[in-house]
Structure formats: C-alpha cells, structure tokens
N, C-alpha and C. Protein backbone atom coordinates (compact mmCIF):
# COMPACT_ATOMS: atom_id res chain seq x y z
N UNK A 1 93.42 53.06 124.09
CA UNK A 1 93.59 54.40 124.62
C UNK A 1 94.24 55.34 123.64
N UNK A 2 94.63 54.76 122.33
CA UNK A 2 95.45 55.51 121.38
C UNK A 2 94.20 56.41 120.65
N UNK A 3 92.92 56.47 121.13
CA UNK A 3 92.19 57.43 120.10
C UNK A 3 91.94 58.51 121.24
N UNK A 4 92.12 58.05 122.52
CA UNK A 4 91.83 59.50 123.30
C UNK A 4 92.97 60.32 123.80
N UNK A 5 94.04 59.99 123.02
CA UNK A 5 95.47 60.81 123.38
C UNK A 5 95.43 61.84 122.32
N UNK A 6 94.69 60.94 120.95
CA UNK A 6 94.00 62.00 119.55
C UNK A 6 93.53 62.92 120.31
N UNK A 7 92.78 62.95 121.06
CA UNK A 7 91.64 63.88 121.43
C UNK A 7 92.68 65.04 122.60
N UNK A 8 93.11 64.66 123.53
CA UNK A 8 93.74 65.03 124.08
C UNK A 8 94.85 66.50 123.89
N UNK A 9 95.18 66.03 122.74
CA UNK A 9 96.40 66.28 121.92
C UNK A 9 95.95 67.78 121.69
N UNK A 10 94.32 67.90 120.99
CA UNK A 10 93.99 68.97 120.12
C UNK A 10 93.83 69.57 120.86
N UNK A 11 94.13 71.52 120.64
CA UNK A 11 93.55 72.49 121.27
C UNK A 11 92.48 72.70 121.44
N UNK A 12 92.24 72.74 122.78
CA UNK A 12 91.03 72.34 123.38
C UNK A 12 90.22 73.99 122.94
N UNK A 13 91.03 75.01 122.61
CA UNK A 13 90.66 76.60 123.11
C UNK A 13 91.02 77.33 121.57
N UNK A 14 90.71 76.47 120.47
CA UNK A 14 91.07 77.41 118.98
C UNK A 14 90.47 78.15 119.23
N UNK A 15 90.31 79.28 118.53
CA UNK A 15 89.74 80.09 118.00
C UNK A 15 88.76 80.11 117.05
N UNK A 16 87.52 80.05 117.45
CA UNK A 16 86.38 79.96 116.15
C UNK A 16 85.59 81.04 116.16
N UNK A 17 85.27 81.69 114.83
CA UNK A 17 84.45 82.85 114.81
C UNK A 17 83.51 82.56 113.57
N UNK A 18 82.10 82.99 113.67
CA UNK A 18 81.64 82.64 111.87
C UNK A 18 81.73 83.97 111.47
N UNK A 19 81.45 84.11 110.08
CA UNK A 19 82.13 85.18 109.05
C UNK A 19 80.83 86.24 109.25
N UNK A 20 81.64 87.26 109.17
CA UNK A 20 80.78 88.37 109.53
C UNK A 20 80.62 89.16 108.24
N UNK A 21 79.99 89.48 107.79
CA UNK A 21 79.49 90.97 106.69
C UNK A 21 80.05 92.20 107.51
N UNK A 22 81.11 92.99 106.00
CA UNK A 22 81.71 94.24 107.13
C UNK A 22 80.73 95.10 107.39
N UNK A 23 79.44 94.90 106.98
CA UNK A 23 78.66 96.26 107.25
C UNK A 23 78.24 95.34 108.72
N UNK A 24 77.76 94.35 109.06
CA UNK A 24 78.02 93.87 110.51
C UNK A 24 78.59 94.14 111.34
N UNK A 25 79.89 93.93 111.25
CA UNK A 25 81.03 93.95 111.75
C UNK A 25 81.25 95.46 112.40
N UNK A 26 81.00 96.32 111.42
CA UNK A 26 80.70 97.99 111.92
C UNK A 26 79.67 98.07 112.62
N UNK A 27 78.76 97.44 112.71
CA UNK A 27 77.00 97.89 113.20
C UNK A 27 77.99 97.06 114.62
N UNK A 28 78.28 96.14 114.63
CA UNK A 28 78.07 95.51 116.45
C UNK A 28 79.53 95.99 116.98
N UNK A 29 80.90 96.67 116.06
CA UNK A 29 81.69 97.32 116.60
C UNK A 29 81.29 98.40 117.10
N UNK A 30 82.29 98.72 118.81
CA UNK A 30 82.15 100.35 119.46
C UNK A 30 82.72 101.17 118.61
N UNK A 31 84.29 100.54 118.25
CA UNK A 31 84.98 101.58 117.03
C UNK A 31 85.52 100.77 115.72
N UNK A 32 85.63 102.20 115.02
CA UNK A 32 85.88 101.59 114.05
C UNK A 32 86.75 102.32 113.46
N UNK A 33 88.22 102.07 113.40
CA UNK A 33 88.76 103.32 113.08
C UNK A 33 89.79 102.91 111.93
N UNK A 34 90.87 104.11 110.93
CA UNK A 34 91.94 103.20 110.16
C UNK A 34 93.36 103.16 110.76
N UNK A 35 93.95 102.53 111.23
CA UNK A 35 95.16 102.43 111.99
C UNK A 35 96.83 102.42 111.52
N UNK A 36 97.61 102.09 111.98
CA UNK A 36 98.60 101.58 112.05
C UNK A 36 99.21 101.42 113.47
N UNK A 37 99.83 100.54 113.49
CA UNK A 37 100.79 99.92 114.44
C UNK A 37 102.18 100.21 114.60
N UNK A 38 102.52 100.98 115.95
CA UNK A 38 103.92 101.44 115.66
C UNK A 38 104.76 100.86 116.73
N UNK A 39 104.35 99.92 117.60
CA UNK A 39 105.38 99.47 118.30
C UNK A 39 104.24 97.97 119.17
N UNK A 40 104.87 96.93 119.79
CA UNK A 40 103.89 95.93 120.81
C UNK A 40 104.90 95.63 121.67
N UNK A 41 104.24 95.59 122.75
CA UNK A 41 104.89 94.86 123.88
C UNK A 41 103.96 94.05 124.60
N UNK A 42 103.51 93.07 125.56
CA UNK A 42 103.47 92.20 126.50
C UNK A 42 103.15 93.55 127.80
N UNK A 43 101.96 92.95 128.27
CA UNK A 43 101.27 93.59 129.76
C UNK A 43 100.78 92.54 129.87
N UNK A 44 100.91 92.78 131.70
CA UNK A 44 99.67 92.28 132.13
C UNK A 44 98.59 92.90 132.30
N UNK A 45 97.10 92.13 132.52
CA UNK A 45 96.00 92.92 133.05
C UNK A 45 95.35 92.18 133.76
N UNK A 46 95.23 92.29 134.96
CA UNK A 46 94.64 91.74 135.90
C UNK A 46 95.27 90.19 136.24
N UNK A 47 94.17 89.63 136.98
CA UNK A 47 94.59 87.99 137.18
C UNK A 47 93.11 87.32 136.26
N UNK A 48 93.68 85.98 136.24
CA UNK A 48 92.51 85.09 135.83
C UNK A 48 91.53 84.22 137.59
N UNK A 49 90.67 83.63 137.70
CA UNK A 49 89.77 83.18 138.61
C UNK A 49 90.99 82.41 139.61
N UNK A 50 92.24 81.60 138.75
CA UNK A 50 92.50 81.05 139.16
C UNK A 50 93.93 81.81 140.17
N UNK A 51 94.11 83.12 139.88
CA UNK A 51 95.10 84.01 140.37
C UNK A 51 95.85 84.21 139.27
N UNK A 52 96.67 83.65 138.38
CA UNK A 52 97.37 84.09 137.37
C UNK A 52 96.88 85.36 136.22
N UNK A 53 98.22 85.70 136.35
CA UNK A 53 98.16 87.31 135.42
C UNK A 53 97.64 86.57 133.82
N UNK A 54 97.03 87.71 133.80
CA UNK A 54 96.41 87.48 132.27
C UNK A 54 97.28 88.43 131.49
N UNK A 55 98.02 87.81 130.62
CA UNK A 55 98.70 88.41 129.68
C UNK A 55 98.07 89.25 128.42
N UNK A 56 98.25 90.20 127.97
CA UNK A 56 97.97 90.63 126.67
C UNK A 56 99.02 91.16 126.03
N UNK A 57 98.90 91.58 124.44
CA UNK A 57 99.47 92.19 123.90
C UNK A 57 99.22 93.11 123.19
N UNK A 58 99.96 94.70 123.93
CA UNK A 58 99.49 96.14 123.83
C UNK A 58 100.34 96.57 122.36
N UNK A 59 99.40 97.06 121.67
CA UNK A 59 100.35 97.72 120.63
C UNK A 59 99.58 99.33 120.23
N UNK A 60 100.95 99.78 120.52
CA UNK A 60 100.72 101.63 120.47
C UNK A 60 100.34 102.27 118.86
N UNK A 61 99.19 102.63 118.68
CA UNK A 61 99.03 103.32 117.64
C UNK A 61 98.76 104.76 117.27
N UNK A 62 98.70 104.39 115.58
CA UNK A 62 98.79 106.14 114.92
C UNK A 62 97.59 106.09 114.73
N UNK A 63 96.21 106.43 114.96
CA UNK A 63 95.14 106.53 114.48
C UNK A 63 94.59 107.38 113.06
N UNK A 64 94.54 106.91 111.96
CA UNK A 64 94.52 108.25 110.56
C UNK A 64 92.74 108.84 110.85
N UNK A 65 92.16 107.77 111.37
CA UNK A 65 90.31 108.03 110.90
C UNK A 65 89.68 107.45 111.75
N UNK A 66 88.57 108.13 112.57
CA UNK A 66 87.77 107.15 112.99
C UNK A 66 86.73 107.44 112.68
N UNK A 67 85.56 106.05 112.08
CA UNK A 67 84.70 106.06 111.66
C UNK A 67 83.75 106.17 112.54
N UNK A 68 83.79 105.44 113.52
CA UNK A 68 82.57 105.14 114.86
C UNK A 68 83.64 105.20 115.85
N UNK A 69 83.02 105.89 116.80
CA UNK A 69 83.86 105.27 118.31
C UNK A 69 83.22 106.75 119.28
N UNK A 70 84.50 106.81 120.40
CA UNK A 70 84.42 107.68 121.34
C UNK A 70 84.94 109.11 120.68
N UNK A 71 84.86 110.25 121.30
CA UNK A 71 85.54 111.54 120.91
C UNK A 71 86.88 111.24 120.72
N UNK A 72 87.78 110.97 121.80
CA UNK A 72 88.58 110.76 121.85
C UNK A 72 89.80 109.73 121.33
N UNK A 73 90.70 110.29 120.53
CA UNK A 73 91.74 109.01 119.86
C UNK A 73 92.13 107.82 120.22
N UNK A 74 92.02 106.61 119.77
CA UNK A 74 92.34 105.59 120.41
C UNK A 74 94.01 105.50 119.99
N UNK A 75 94.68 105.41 121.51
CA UNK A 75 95.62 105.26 121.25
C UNK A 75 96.56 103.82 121.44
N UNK A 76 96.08 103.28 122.03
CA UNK A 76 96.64 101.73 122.56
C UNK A 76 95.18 100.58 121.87
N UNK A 77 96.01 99.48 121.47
CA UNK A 77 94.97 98.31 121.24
C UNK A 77 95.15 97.11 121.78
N UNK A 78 94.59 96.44 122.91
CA UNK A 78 94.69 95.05 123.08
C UNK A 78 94.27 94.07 122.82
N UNK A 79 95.21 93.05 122.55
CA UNK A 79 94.11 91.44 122.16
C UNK A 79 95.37 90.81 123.09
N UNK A 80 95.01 89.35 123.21
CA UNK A 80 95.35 88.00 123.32
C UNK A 80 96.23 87.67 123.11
N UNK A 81 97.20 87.00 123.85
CA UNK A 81 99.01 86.69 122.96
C UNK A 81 99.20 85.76 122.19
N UNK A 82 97.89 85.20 122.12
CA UNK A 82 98.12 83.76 120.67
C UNK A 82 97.16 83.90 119.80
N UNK A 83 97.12 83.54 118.58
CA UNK A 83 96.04 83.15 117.67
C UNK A 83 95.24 82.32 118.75
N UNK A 84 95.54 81.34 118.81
CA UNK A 84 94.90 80.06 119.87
C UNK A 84 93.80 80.68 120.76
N UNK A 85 94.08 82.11 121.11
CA UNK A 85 92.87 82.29 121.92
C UNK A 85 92.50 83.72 121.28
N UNK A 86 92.50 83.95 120.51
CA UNK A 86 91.92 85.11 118.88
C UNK A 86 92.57 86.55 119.14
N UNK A 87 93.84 86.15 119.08
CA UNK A 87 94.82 87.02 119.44
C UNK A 87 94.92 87.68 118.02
N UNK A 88 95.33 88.59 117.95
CA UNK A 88 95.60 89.60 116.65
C UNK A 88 96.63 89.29 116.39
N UNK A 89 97.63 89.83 114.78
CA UNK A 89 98.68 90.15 114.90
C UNK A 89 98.29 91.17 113.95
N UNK A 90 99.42 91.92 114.36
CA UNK A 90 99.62 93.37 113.34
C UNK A 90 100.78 93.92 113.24
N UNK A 91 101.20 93.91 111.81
CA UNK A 91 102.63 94.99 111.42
C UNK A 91 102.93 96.01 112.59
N UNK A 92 103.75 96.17 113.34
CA UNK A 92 104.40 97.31 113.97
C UNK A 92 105.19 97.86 112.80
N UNK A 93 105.65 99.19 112.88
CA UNK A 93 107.30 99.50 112.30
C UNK A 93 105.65 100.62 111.56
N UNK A 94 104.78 100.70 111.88
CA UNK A 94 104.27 102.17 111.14
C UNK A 94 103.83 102.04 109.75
N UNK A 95 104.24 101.12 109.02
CA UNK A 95 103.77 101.36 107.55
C UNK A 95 102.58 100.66 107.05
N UNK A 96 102.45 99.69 107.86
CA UNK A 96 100.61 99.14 106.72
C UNK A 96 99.67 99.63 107.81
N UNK A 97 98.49 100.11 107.03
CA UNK A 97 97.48 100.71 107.89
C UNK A 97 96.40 99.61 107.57
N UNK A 98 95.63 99.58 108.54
CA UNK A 98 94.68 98.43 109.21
C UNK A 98 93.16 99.46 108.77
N UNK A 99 92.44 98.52 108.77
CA UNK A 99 90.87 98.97 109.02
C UNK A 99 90.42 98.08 110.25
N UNK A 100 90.34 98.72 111.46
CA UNK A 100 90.34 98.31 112.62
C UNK A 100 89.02 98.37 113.71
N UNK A 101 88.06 97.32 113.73
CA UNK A 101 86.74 97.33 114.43
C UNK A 101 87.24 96.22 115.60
N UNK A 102 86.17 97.13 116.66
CA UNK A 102 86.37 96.25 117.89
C UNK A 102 86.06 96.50 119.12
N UNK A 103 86.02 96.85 120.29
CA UNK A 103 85.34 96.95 121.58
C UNK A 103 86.28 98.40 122.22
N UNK A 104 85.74 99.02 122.62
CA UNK A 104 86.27 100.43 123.51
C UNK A 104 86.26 99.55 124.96
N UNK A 105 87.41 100.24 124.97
CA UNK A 105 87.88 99.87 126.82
C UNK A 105 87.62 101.37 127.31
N UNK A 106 87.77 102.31 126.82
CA UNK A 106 87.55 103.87 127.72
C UNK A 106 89.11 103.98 127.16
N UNK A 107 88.98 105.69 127.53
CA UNK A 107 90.26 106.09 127.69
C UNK A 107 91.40 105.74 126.67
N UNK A 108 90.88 106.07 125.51
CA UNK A 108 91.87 105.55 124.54
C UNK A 108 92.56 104.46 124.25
N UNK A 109 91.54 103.20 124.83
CA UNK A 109 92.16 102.31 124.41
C UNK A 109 91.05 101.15 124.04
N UNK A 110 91.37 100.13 122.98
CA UNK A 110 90.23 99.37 122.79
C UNK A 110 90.76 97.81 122.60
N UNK A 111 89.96 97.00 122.56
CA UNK A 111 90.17 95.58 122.82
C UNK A 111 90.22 94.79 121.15
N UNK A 112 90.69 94.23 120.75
CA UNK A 112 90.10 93.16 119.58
C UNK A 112 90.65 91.81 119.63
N UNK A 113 89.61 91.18 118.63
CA UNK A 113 90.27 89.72 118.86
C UNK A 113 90.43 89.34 117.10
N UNK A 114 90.03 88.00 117.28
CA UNK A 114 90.37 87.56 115.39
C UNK A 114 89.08 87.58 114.95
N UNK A 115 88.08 87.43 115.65
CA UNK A 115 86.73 87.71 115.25
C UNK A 115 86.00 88.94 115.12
N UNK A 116 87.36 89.93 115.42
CA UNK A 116 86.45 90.92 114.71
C UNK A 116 86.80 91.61 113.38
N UNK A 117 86.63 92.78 112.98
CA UNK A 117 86.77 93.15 111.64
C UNK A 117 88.10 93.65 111.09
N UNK A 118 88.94 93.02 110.82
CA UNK A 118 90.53 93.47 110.99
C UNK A 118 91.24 93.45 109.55
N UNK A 119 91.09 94.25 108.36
CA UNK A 119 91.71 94.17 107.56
C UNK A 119 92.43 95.06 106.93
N UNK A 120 94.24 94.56 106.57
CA UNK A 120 95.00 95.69 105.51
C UNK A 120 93.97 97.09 105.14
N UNK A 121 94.28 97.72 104.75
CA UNK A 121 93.38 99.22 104.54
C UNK A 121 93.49 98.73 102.46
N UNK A 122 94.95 98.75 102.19
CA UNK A 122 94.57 98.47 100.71
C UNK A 122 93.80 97.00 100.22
N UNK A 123 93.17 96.49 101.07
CA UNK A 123 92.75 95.62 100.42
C UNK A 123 91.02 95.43 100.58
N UNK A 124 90.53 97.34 100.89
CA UNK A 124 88.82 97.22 100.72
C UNK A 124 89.08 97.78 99.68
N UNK A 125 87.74 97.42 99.21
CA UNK A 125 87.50 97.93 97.68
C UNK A 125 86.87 99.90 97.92
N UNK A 126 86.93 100.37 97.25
CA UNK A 126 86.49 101.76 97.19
C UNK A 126 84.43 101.96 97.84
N UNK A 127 84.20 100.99 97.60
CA UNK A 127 82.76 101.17 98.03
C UNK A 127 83.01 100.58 99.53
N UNK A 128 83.61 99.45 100.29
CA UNK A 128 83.97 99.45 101.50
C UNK A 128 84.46 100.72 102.30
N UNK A 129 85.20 101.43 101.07
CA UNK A 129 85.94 102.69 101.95
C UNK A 129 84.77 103.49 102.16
N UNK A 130 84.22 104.08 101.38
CA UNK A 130 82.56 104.65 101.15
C UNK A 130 82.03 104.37 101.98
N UNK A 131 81.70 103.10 102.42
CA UNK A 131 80.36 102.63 103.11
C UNK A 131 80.37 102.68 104.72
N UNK A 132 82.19 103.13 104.88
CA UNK A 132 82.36 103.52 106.53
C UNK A 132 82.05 104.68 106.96
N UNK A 133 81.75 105.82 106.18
CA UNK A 133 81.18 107.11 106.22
C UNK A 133 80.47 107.32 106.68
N UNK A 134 78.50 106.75 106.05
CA UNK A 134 77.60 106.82 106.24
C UNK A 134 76.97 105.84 106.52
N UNK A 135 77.28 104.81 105.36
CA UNK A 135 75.88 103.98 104.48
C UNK A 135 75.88 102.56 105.59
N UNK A 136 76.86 102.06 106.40
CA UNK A 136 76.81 101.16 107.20
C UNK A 136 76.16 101.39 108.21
N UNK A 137 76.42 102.82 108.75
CA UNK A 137 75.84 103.27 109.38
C UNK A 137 73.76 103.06 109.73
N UNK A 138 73.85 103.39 108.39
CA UNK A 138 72.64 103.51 107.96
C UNK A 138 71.48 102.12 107.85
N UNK A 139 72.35 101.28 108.03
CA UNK A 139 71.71 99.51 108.20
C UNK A 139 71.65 99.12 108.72
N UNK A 140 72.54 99.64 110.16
CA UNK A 140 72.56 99.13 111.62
C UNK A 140 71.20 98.23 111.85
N UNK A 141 69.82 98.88 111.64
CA UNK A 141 69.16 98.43 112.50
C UNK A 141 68.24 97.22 110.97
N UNK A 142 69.08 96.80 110.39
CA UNK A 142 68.96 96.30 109.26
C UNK A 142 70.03 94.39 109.60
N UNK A 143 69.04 93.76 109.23
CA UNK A 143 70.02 92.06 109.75
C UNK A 143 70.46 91.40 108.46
N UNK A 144 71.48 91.02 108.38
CA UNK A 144 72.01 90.36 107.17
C UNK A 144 72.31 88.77 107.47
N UNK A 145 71.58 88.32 106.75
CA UNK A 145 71.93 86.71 106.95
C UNK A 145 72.69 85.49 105.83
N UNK A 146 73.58 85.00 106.27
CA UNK A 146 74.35 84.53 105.27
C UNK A 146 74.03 83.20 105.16
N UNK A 147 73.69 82.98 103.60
CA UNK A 147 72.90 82.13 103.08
C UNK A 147 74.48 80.74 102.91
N UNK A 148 74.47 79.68 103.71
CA UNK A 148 75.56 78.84 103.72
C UNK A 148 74.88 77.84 102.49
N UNK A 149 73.64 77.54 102.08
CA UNK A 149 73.65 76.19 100.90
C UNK A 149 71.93 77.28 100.38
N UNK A 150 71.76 77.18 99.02
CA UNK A 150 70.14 77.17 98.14
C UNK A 150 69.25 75.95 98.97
N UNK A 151 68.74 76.02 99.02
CA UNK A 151 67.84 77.94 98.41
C UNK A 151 68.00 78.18 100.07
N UNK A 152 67.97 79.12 100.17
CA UNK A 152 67.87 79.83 101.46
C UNK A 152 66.77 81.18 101.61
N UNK A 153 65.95 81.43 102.76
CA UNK A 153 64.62 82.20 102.90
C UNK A 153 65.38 83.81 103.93
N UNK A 154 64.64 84.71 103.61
CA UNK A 154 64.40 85.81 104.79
C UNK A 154 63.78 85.29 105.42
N UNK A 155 64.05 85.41 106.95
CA UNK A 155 62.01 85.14 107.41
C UNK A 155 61.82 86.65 108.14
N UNK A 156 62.41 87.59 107.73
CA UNK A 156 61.65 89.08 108.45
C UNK A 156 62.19 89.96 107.27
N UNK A 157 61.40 90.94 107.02
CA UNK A 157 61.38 92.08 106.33
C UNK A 157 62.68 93.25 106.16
N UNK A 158 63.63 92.90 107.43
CA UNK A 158 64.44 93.36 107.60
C UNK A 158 65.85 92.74 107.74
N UNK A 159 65.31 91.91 106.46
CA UNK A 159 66.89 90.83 106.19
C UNK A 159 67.32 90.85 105.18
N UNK A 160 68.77 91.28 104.94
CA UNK A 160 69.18 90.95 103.64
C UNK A 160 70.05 89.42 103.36
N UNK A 161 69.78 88.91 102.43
CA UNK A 161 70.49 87.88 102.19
C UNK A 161 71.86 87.76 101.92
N UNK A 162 72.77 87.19 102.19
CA UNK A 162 74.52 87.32 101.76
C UNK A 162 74.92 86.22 101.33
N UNK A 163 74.83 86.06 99.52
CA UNK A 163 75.09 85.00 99.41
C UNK A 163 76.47 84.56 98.90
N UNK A 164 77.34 85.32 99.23
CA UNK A 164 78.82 84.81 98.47
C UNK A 164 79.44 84.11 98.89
N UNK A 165 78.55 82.89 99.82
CA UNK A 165 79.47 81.29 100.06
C UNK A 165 78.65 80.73 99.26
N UNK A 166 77.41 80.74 98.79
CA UNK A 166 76.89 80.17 97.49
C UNK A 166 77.76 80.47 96.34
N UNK A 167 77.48 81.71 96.23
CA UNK A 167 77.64 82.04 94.56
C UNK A 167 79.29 81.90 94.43
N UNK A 168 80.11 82.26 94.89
CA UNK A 168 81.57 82.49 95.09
C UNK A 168 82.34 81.48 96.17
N UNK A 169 81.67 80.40 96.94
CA UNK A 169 82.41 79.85 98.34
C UNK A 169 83.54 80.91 98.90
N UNK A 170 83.64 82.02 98.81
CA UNK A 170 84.11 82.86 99.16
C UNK A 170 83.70 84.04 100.23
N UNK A 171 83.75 84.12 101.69
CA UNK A 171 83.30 85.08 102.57
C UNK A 171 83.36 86.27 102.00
N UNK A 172 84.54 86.80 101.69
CA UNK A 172 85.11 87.98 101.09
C UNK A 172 84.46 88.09 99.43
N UNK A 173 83.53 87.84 99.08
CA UNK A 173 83.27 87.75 98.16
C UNK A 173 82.74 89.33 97.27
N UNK A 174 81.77 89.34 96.09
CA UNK A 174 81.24 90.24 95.49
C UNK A 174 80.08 90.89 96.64
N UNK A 175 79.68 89.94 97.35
CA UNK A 175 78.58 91.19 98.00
C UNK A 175 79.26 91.86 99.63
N UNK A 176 80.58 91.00 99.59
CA UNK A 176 81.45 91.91 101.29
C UNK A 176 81.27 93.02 100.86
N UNK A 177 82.16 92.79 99.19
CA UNK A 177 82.99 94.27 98.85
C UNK A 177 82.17 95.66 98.09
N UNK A 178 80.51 95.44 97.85
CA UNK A 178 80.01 95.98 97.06
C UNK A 178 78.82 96.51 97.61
N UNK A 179 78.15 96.01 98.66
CA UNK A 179 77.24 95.65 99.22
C UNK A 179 76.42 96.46 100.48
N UNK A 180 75.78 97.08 100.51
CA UNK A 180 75.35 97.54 102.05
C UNK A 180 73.59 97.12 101.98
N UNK A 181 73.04 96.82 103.37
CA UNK A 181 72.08 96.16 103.62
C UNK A 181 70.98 97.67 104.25
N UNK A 182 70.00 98.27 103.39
CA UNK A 182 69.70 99.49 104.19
C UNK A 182 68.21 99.47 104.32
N UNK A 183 67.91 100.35 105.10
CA UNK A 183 66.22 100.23 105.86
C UNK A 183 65.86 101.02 104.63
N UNK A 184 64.52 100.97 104.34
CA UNK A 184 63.82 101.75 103.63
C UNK A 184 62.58 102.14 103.51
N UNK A 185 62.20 103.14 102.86
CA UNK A 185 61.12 104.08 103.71
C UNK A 185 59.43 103.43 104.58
N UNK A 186 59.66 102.25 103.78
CA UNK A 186 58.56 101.24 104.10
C UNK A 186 59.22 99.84 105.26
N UNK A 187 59.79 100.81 105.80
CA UNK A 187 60.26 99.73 107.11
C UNK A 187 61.48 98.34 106.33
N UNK A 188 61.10 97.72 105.28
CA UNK A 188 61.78 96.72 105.12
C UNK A 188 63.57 97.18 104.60
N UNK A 189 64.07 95.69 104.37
CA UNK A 189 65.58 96.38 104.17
C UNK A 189 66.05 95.70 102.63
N UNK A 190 67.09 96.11 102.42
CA UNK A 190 67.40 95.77 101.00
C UNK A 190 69.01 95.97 101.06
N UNK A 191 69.23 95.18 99.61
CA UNK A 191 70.29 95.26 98.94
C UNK A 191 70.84 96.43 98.43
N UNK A 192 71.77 96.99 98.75
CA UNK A 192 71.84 98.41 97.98
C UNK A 192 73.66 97.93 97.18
N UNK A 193 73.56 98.44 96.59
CA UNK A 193 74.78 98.50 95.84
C UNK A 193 75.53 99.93 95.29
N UNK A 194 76.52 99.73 95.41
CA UNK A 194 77.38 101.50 95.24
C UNK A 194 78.64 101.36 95.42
C-alpha cells in the first residue's frame, strides 16, 4: 500500500497550461492591457456546487494602456488564491508594471489565471511592445503551431510554425520575442519579423 499513499500524497489539482505564443495569447485574450498592482485582498465570490464560498484574490489596479479590451478601465483583477489552482501573483506596492492578458468579467473588472499571458512589462523585447498595437492584432485569424521535436509539418495554409523548443528548448525564445504570425494577401499566413 506504500505506492498508493505516493499517489495520494500528490496534488491532485496542479496547475497545467501548454505554452502559448504571445501573439496567441493576445488573439484568445478579451484584454490586454499594461498594469500595475497597488494593493490585494481576499473576497469571496459566490459558493462552489458543494455550498462553500469560493475564495479569490482581488487586486486593485493602475491601468497605464490597454491594448484590447472593453471601453472602459479595468480596474480590479481576479485569480485563484494558490498557484495550485493557477492563481497569479503580482507585486502590489505600485512599482512593477505587468503586461496583463486575460478574460473580462464586465464592469471593470477581469479574471486571470497562470495560463494566461502575464509578464513584467521590462522584460518584452521592443518588437513585443510593437506588436500589441497592431500587428497581433492582425494574425488573429492566423494559427501558430508549436513545433515540440523535427521535423514537424503545417497541415493548413494558415499556420505558422514556432519553433523555439527545437531550436532554443526555450518557450520564451527568439521567435516569442521577434515574431508575429500574419495573413496575407493570398489567404495564407507567414512569419513576419520586426
């Protein structure tokens, strides 16, 4: 019985997400905006099936930019109170700003978890900053598929390949940071670089 107490033991409820391309990550986010975090506290929202309050954790923000979203400023963000179930964390105290994708709740406020697009602001490269403008925009209806081992195929016209767990074993690699996937005038999609 000592191998099913192993089993037992492990969190049954990690958190697993596969790696997304940020021009993805923008195309299937409601918003997408650059943030900071100036204070969190603990709410509830609602109950779960079983009656218990479902906890989250609200943190009040400064919004600098929004790239995609509603008219209106998002001012509150919720996720999850643990990693364990793809809970966020984020600097409060106002000073690091976020590049922040993730689900609109209405009303100024939006949802995220660890699977979605959540990174420091100084740490996109200048063509990431660029590519939230327009050019991501512009690929939406454009599919990027990430090539995990060689050789790897498109099978539609409107796929770009992402290979920087080949070339780099690195998600974050040369084509996250450089990279946008765009339609072009003959229906198919491509690699663009800028």
């Amino acid at each position: 019985g000592l191998l099913l107490l192993g089993t037992l033991l492990r969190p049954a409820d990690a958190c697993s997400c596969s790696p997304v391309h940020p021009q993805q990550a923008f195309c299937n986010a409601d918003v997408v905006i650059r943030a900071k975090a100036v204070s969190a506290k603990e709410v509830d929202s609602g109950n779960d099936i079983y009656g218990n309050p479902i906890k989250r954790i609200q943190y009040e923000i400064k919004q600098i930019k929004m790239f995609k979203g509603p008219d209106k400023d998002i001012e509150f963000i919720y996720t999850a109170p643990s990693s364990a179930v793809c809970g966020v964390s984020l600097d409060v105290g106002g000073k690091k700003e976020y590049l922040i994708a993730g689900k609109a709740e209405g009303n100024g406020k939006m949802h995220i978890t660890l699977c979605d697009f959540i990174v420091p602001w100084d740490t996109l490269s200048t063509t990431q900053k660029k590519s939230l403008n327009h050019r991501y925009q512009m690929g939406c209806e454009c599919k990027i598929t990430r090539c995990p081992m060689i050789p790897c195929y498109i099978s539609s016209p409107d796929e770009c390949l992402w290979m920087d767990w080949v070339t780099e074993k690195n998600i974050n690699g040369h084509q996250a940071k450089f990279f946008a996937c765009i339609k072009r005038s003959d229906g198919s999609c491509a690699g663009y670089r800028g």
